[in-house]
Protein backbone atom coordinates (compact mmCIF):
# COMPACT_ATOMS: atom_id res chain seq x y z
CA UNK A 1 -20.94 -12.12 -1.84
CA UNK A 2 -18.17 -14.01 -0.61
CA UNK A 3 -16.05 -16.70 -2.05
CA UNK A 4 -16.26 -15.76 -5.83
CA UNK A 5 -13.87 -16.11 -8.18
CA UNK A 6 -14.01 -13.54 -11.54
CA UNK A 7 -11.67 -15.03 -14.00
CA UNK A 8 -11.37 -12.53 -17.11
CA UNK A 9 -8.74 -14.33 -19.30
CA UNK A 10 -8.38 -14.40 -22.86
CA UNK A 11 -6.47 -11.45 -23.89
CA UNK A 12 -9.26 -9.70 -25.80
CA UNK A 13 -11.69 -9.97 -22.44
CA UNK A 14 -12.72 -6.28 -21.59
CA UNK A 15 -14.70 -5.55 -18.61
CA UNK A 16 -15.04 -1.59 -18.23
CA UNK A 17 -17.21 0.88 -16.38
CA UNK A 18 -17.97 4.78 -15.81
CA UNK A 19 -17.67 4.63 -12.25
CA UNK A 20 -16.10 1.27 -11.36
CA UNK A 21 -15.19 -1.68 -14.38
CA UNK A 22 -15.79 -3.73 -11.29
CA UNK A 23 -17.07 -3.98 -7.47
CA UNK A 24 -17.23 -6.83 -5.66
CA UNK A 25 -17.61 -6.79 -1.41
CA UNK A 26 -16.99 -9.53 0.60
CA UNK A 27 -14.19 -12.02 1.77
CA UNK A 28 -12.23 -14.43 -0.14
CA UNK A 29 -12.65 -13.48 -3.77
CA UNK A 30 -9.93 -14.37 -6.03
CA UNK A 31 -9.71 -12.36 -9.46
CA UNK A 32 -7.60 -13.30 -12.71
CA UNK A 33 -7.30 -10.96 -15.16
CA UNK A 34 -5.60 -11.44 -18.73
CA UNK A 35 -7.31 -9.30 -20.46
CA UNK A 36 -8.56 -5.74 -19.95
CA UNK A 37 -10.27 -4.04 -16.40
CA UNK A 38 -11.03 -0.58 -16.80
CA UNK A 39 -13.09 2.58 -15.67
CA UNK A 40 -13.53 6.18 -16.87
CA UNK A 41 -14.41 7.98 -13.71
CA UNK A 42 -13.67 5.58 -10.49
CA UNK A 43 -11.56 2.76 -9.52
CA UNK A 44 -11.47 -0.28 -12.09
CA UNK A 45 -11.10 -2.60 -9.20
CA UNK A 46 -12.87 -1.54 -6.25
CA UNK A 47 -12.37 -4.76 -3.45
CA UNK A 48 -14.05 -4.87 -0.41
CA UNK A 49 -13.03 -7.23 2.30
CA UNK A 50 -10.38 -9.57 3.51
CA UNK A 51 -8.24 -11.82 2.17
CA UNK A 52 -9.18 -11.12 -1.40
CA UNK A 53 -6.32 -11.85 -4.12
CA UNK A 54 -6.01 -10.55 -7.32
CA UNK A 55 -3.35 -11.88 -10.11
CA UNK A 56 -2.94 -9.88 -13.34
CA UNK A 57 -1.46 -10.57 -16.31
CA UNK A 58 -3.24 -8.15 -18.42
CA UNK A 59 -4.14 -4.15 -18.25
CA UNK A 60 -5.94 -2.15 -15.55
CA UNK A 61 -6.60 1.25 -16.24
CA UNK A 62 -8.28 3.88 -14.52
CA UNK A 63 -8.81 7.70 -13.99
CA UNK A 64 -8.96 7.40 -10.51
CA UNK A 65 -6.81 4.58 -8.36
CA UNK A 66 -6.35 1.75 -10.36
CA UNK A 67 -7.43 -0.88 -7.84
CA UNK A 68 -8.74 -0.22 -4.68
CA UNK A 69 -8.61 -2.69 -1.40
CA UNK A 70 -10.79 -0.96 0.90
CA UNK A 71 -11.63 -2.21 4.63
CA UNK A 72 -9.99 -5.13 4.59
CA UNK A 73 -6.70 -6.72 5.30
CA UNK A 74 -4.64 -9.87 4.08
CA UNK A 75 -5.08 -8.92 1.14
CA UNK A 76 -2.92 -9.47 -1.82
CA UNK A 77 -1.83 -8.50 -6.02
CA UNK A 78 0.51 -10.33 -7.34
CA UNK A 79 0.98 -8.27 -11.13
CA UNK A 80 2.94 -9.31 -14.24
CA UNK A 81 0.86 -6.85 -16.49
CA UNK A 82 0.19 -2.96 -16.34
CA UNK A 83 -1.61 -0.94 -13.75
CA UNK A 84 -2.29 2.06 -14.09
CA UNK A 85 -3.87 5.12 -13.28
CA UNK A 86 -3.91 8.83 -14.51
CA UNK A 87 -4.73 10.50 -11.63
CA UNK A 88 -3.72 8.55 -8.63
CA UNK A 89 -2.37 5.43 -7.03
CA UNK A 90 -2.30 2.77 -9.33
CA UNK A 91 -2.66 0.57 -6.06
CA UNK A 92 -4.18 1.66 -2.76
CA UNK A 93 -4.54 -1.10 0.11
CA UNK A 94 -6.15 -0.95 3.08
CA UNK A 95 -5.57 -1.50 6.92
CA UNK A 96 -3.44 -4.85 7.44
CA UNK A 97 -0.95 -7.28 6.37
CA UNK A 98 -1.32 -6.58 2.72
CA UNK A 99 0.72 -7.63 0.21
CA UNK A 100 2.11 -6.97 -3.27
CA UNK A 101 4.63 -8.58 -5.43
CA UNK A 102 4.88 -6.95 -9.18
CA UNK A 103 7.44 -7.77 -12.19
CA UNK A 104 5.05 -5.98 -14.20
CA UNK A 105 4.37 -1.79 -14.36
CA UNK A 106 2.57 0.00 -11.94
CA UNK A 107 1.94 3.78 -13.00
CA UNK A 108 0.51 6.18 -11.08
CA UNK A 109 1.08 9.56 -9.04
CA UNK A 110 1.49 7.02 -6.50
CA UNK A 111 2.49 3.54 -7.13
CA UNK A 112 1.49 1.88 -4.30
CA UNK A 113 -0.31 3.68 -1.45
CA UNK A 114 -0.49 1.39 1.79
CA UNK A 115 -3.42 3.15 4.12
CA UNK A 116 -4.48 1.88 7.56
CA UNK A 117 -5.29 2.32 11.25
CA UNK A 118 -2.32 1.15 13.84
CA UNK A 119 0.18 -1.41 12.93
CA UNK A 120 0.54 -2.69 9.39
CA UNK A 121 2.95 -5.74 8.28
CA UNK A 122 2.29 -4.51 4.19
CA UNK A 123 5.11 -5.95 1.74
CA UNK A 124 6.26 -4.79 -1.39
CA UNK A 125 8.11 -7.11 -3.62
CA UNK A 126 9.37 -5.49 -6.55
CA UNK A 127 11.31 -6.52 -9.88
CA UNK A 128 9.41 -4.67 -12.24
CA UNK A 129 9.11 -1.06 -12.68
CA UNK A 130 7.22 1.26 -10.53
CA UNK A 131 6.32 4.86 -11.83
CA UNK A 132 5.64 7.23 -9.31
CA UNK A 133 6.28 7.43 -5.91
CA UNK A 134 4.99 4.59 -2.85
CA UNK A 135 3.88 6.32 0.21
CA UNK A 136 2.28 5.50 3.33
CA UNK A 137 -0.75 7.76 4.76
CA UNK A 138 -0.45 7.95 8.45
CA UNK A 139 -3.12 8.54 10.64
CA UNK A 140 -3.67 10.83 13.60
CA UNK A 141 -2.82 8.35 16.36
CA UNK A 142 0.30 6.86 14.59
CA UNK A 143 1.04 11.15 14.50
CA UNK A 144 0.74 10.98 17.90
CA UNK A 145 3.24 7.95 18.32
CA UNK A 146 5.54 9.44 16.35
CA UNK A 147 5.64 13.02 17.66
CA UNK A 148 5.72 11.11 21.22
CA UNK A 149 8.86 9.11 20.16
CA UNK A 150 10.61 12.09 19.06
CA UNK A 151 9.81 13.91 22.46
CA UNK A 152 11.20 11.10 24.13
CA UNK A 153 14.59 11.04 22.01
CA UNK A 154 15.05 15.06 22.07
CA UNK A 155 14.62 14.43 25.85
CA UNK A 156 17.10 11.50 26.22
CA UNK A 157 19.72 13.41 23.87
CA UNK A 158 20.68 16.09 26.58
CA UNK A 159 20.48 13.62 29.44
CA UNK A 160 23.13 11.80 27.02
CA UNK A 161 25.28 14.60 26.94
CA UNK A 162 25.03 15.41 30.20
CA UNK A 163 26.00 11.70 31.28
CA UNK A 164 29.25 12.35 29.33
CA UNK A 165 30.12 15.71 30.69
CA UNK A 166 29.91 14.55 34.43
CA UNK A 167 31.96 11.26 32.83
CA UNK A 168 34.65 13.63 31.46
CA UNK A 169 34.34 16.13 34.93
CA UNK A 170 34.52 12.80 36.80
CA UNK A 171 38.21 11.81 34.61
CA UNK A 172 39.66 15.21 35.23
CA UNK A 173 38.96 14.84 38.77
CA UNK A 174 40.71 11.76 40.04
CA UNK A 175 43.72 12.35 37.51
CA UNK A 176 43.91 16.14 39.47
């Protein structure tokens, strides 16, 4: 499905599941949650797609990650409640400009995990508390792009030094 809208918002609203609380695939869902998202075993949010939003004011809970964004990108969680997770990331986003502003908690062994394939624009706005640590997971090819980088400045730092030293020779010379 695509489109929807899942609006759980009175305070005592519970939606919970073993292995997700819920799943929804697709493009342009928007989900509101006041109340209560949970799972025992997987994620409590588990999103599939692009430019899916979620705004919580409530409590999402999980064993595993919290909420999960998988395959998509533009996506974006704007949080003034409590996610969390015992186990894992309380959020983990997926390739692309992702983003995720939070005055609420987010608790996890990770707060925030951004994942993805070549360059990602993913923001972080924070005023409320993260607990635990935001990370990036980088991928073999960005590896490579990075190790390459660093080849290229351990190979420009002698050339450096060398530029100086001839500089300096050149000084002594026409003063001699």
């Amino acid at each position: 499905t695509a489109g929807g809208n899942v609006f759980n918002i009175a305070a005592t609203a519970t939606i919970f599941g073993r292995n997700a609380g819920l799943a929804i695939a697709g493009d342009n869902n928007v989900i509101t949650n006041a109340g209560d998202i949970g799972s025992s075993a997987g994620s409590a949010l588990n999103l599939t797609g692009a430019t899916n939003s979620l705004a919580n004011s409530g409590h999402i809970r999980s064993a595993s990650v919290a909420v999960s964004f998988n395959f998509g990108s533009d996506n974006s969680v704007t949080n003034s409640g409590r996610i969390e997770s015992l186990q894992a990331s309380a959020i983990s986003l997926g390739e692309g400009s992702n983003t995720v502003i939070t005055t609420g908690v987010l608790v996890g062994t990770q707060g925030v995990q951004f994942t993805g394939i070549g360059v990602n624009t993913d923001s972080l706005f924070n005023s409320g508390s993260v607990l635990g640590t935001l990370s990036e997971v980088v991928t073999p090819p960005e590896r490579m792009r990075r190790r390459q980088r660093v080849l290229w400045l351990g190979g420009a730092t002698p050339g450096l030094a060398g530029s100086y030293a001839i500089l300096i020779l050149v000084g002594f010379w026409q003063r001699g």
